[in-house]
N, C-alpha and C. Protein backbone atom coordinates (compact mmCIF):
# COMPACT_ATOMS: atom_id res chain seq x y z
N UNK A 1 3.34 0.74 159.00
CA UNK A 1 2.58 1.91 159.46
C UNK A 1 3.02 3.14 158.67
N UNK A 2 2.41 3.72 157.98
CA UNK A 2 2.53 5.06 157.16
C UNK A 2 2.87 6.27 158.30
N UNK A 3 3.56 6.91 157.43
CA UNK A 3 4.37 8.30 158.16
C UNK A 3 3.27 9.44 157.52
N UNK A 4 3.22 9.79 159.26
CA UNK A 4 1.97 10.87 159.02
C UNK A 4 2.11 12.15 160.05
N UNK A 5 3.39 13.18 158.87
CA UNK A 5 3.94 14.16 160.05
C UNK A 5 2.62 15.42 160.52
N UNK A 6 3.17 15.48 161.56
CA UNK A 6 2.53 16.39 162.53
C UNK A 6 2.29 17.98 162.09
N UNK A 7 3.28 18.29 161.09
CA UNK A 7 2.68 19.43 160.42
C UNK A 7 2.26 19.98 159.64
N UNK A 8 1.90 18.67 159.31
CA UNK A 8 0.72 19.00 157.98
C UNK A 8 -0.64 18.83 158.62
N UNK A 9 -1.81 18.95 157.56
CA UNK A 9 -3.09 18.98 157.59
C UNK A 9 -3.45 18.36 156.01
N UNK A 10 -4.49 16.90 156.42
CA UNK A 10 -5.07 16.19 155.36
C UNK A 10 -6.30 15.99 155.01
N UNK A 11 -6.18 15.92 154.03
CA UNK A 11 -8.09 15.37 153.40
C UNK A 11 -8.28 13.91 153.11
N UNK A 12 -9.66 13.54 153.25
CA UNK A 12 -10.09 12.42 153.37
C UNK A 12 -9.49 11.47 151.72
N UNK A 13 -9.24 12.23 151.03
CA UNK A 13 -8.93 11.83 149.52
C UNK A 13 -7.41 11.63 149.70
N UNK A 14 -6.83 11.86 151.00
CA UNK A 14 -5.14 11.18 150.70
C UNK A 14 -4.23 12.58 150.19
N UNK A 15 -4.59 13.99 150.23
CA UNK A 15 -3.90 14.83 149.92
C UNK A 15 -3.70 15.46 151.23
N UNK A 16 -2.08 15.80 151.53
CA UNK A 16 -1.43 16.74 152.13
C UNK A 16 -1.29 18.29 152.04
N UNK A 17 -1.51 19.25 152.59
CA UNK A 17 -0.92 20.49 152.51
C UNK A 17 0.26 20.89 153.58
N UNK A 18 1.31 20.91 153.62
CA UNK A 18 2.05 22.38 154.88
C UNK A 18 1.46 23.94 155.00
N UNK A 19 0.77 23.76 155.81
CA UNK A 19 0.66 24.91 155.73
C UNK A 19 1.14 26.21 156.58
N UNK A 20 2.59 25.98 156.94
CA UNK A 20 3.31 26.50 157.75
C UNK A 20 4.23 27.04 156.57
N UNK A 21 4.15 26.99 155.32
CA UNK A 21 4.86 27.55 154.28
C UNK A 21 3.83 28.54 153.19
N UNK A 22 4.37 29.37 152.87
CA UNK A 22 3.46 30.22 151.63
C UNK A 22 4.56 30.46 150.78
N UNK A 23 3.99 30.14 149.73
CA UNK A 23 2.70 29.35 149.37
C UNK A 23 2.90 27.52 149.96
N UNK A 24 2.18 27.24 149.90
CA UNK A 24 2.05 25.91 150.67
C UNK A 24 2.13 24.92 149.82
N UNK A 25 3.33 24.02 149.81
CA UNK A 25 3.33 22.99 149.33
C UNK A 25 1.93 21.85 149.25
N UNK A 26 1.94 21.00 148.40
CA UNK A 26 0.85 19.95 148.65
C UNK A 26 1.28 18.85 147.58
N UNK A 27 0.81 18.08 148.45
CA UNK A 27 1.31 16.00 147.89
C UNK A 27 0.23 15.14 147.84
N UNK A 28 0.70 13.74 147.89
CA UNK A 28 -0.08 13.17 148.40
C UNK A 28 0.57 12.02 149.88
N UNK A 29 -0.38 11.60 150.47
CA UNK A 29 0.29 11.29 152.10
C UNK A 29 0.96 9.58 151.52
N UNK A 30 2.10 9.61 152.70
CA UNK A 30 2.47 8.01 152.38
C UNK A 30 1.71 7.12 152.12
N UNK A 31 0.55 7.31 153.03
CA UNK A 31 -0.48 5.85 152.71
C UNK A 31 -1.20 5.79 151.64
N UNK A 32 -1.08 6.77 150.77
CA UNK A 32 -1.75 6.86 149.31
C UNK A 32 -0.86 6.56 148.32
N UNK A 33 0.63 6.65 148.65
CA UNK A 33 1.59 6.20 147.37
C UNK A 33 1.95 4.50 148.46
N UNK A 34 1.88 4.22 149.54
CA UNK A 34 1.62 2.72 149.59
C UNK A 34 0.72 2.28 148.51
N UNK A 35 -0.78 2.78 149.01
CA UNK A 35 -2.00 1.89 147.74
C UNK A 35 -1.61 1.81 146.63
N UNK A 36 -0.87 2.90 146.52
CA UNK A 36 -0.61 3.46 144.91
C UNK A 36 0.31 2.58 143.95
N UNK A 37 1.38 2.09 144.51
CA UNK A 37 2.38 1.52 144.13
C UNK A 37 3.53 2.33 143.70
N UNK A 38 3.90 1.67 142.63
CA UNK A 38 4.99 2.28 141.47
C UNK A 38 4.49 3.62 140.67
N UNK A 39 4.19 4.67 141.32
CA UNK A 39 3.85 5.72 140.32
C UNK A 39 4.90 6.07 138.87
N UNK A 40 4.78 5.77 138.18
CA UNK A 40 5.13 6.01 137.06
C UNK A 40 4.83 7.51 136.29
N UNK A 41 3.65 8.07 136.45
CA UNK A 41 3.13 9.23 135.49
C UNK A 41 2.82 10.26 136.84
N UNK A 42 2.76 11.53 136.66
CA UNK A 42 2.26 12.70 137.36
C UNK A 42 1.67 13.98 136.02
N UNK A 43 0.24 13.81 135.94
CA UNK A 43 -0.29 14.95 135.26
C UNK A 43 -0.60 16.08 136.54
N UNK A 44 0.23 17.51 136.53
CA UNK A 44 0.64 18.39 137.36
C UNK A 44 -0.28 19.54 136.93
N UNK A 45 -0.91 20.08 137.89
CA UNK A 45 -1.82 21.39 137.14
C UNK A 45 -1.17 22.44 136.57
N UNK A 46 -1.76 23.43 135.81
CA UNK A 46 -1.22 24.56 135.27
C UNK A 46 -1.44 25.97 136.20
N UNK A 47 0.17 26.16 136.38
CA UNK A 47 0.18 27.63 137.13
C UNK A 47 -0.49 28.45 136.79
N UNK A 48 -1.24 29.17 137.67
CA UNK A 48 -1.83 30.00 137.59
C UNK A 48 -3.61 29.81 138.29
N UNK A 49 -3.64 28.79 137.70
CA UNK A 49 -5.24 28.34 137.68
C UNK A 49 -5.58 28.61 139.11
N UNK A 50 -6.96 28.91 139.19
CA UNK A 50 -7.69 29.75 139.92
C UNK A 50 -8.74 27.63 141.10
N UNK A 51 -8.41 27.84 142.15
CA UNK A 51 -8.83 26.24 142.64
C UNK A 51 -10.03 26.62 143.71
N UNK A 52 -10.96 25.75 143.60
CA UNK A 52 -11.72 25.85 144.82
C UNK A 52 -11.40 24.46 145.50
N UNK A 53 -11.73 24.30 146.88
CA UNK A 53 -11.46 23.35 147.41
C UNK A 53 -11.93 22.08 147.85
N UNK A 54 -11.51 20.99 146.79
CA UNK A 54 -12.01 19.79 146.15
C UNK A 54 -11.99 19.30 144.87
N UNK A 55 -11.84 21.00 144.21
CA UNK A 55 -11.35 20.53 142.53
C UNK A 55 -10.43 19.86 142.40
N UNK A 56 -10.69 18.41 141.35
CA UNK A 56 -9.23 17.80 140.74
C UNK A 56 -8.47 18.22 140.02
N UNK A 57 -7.68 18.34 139.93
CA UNK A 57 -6.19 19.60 139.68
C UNK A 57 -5.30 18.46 139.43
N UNK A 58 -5.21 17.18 139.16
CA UNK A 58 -4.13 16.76 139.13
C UNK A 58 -4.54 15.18 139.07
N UNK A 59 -3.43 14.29 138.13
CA UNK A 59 -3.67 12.83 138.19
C UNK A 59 -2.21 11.90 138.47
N UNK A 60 -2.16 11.12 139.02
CA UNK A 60 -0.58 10.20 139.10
C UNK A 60 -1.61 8.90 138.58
N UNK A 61 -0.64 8.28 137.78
CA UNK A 61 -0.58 7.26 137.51
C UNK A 61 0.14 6.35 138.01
N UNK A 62 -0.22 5.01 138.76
CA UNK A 62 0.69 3.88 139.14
C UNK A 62 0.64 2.65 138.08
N UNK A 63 1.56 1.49 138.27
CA UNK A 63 1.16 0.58 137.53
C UNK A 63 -0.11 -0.39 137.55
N UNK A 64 -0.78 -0.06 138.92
CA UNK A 64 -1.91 0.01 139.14
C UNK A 64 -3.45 0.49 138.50
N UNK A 65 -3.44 1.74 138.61
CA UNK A 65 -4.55 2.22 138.50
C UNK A 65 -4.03 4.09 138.43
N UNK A 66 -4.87 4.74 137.67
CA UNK A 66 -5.29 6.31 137.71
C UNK A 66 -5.66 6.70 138.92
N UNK A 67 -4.91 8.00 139.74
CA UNK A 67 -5.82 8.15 140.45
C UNK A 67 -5.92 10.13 140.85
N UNK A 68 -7.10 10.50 140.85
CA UNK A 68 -7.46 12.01 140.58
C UNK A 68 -6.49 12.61 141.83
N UNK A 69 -6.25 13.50 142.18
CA UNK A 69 -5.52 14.85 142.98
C UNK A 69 -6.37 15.67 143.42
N UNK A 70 -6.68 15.97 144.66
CA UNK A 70 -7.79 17.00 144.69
C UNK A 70 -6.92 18.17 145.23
N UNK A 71 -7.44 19.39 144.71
CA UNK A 71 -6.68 20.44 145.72
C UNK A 71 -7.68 20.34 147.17
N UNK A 72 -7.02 20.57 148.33
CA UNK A 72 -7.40 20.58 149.36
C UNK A 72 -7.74 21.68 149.67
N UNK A 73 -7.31 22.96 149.52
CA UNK A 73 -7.80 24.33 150.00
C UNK A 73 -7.89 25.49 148.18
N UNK A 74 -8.93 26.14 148.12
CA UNK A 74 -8.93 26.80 147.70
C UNK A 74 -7.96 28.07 147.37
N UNK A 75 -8.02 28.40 146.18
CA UNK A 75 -6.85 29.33 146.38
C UNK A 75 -5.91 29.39 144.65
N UNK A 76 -4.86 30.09 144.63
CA UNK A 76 -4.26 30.09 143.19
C UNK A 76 -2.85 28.96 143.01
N UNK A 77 -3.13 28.01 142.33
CA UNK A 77 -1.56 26.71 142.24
C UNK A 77 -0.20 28.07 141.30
N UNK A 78 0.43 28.40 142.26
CA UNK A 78 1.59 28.99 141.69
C UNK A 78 3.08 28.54 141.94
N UNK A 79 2.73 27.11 141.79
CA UNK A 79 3.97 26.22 141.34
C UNK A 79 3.97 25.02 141.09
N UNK A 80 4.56 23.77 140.37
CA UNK A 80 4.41 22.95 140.01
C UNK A 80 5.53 21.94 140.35
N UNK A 81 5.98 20.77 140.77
CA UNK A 81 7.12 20.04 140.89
C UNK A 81 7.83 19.78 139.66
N UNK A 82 8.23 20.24 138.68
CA UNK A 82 8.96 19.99 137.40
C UNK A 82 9.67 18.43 137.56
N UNK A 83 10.29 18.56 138.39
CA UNK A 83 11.08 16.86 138.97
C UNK A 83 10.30 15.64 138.33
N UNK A 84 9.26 16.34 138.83
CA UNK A 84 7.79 14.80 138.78
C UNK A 84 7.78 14.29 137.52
N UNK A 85 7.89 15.16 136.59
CA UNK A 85 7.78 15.36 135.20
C UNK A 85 8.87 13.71 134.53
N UNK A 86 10.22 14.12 134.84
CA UNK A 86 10.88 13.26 134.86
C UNK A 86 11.28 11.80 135.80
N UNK A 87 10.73 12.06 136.69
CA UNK A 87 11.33 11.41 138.37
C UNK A 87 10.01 11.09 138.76
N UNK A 88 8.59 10.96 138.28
CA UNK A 88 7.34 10.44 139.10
C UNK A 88 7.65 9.52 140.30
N UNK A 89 8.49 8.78 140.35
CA UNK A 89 8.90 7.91 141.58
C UNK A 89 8.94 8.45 142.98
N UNK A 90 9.26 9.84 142.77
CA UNK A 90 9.67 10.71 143.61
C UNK A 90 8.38 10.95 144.83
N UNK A 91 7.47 10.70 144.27
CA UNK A 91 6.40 10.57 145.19
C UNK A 91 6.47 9.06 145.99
N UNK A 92 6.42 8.28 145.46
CA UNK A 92 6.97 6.96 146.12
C UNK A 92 7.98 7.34 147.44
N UNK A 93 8.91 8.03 146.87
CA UNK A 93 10.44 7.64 148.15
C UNK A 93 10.29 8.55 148.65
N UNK A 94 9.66 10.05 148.58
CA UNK A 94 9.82 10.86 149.36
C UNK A 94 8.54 11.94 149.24
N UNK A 95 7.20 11.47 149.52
CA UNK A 95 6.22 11.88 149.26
C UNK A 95 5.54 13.32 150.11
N UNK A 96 6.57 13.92 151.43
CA UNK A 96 6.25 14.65 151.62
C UNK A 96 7.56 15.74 151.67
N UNK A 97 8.74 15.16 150.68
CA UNK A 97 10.12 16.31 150.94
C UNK A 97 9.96 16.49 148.84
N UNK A 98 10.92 15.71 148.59
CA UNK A 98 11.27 15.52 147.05
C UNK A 98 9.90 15.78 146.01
N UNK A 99 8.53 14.91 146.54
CA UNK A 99 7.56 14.77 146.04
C UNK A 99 6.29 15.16 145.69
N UNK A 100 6.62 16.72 146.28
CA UNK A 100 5.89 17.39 146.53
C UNK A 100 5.27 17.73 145.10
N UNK A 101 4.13 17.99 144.95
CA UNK A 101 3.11 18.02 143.26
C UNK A 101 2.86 19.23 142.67
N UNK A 102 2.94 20.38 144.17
CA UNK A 102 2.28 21.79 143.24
C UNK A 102 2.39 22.89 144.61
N UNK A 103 2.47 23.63 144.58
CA UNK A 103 2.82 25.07 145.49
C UNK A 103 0.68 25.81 145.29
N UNK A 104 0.56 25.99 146.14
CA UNK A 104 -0.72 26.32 146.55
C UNK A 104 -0.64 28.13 147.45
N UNK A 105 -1.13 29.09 146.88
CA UNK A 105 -1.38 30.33 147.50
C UNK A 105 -2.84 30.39 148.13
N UNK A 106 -2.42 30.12 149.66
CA UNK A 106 -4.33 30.36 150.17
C UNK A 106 -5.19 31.10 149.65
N UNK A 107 -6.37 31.25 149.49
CA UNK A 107 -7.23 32.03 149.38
C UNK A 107 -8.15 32.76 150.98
N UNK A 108 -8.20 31.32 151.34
CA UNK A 108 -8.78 31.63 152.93
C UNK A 108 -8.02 30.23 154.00
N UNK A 109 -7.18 31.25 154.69
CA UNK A 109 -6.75 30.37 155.56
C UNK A 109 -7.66 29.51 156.64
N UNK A 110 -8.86 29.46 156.50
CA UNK A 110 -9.97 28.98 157.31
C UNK A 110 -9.82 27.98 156.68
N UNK A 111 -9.82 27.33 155.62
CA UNK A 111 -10.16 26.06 154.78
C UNK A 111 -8.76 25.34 155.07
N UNK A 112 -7.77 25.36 155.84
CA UNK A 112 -7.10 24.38 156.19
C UNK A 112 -7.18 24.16 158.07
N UNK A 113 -8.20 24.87 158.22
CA UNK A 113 -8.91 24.53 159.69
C UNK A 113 -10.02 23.39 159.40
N UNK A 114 -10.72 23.34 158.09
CA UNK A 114 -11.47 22.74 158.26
C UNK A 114 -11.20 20.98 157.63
N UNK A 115 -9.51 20.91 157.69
CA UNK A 115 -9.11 19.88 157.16
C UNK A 115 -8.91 18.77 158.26
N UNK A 116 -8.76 17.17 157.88
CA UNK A 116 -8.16 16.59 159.33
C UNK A 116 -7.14 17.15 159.89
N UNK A 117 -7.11 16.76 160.77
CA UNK A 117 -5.51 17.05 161.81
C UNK A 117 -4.77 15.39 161.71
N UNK A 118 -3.65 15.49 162.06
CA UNK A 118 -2.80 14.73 161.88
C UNK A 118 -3.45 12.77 162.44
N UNK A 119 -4.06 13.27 164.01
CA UNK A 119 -4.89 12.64 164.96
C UNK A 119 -5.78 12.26 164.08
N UNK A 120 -6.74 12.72 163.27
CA UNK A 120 -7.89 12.49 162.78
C UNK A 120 -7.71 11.53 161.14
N UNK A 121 -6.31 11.99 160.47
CA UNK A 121 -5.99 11.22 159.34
C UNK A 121 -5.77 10.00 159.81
N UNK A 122 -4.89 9.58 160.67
CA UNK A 122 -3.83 8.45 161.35
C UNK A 122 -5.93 7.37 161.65
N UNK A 123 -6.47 8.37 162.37
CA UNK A 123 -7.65 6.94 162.58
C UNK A 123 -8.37 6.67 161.64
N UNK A 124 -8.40 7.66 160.14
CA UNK A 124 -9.44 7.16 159.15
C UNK A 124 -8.55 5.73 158.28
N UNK A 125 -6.91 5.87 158.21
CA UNK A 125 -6.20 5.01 157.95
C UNK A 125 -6.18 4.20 158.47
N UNK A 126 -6.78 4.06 160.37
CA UNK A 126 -6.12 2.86 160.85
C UNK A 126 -4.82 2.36 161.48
């Protein structure tokens, strides 16, 4: 059963935000580095860039398969996990502490109202 903490807020595409932090961290959820496997690669967006919410901003690679990053809320990415760079695994073992992908500045805090809730991720997973 995938770990699916209570204070975050997710999108249907397997991405996490906290948004009890500013700028707000964002990942991707355990049950997406389960599918995922062995991530090996993390292409990380470039600070600064300007996101609306749904743009792909980001790719991990597993030994699997490619798979896109969406930003979840609109807004400016003003940070990046450098770690990942070296350590991609890091999403594997610790996908919502260590593994975190990119630092997110809201634009409109409404757009993480209109994300699942914790309740609502846990039943699209199952």
């Amino acid at each position: 059963m995938s770990n699916v903490p209570d204070n975050l807020r997710y999108r249907e595409s397997h991405e996490w935000i906290d948004p009890t932090q500013d700028p707000s961290p964002v990942g991707i959820t355990d049950h997406a580095q389960e599918e995922l496997t062995d991530v090996v690669f993390a292409e990380l967006p470039k600070v600064g860039r300007q996101v609306a919410a749904g743009d792909q901003v980001a790719v991990i690679e597993s030994v699997k398969a490619a798979s896109d990053i969406y930003a979840p809320v609109a807004g400016e990415i003003v940070a990046v996990n450098d770690a990942l760079v070296s350590n991609p695994a890091l999403i594997n073992t610790d996908p919502y502490g260590a593994g975190w992908m990119f630092k997110i500045k809201l634009a409109n805090a409404a757009d993480v109202e209109a994300m699942l809730s914790p309740e609502a991720y846990r039943k699209q997973i199952g």
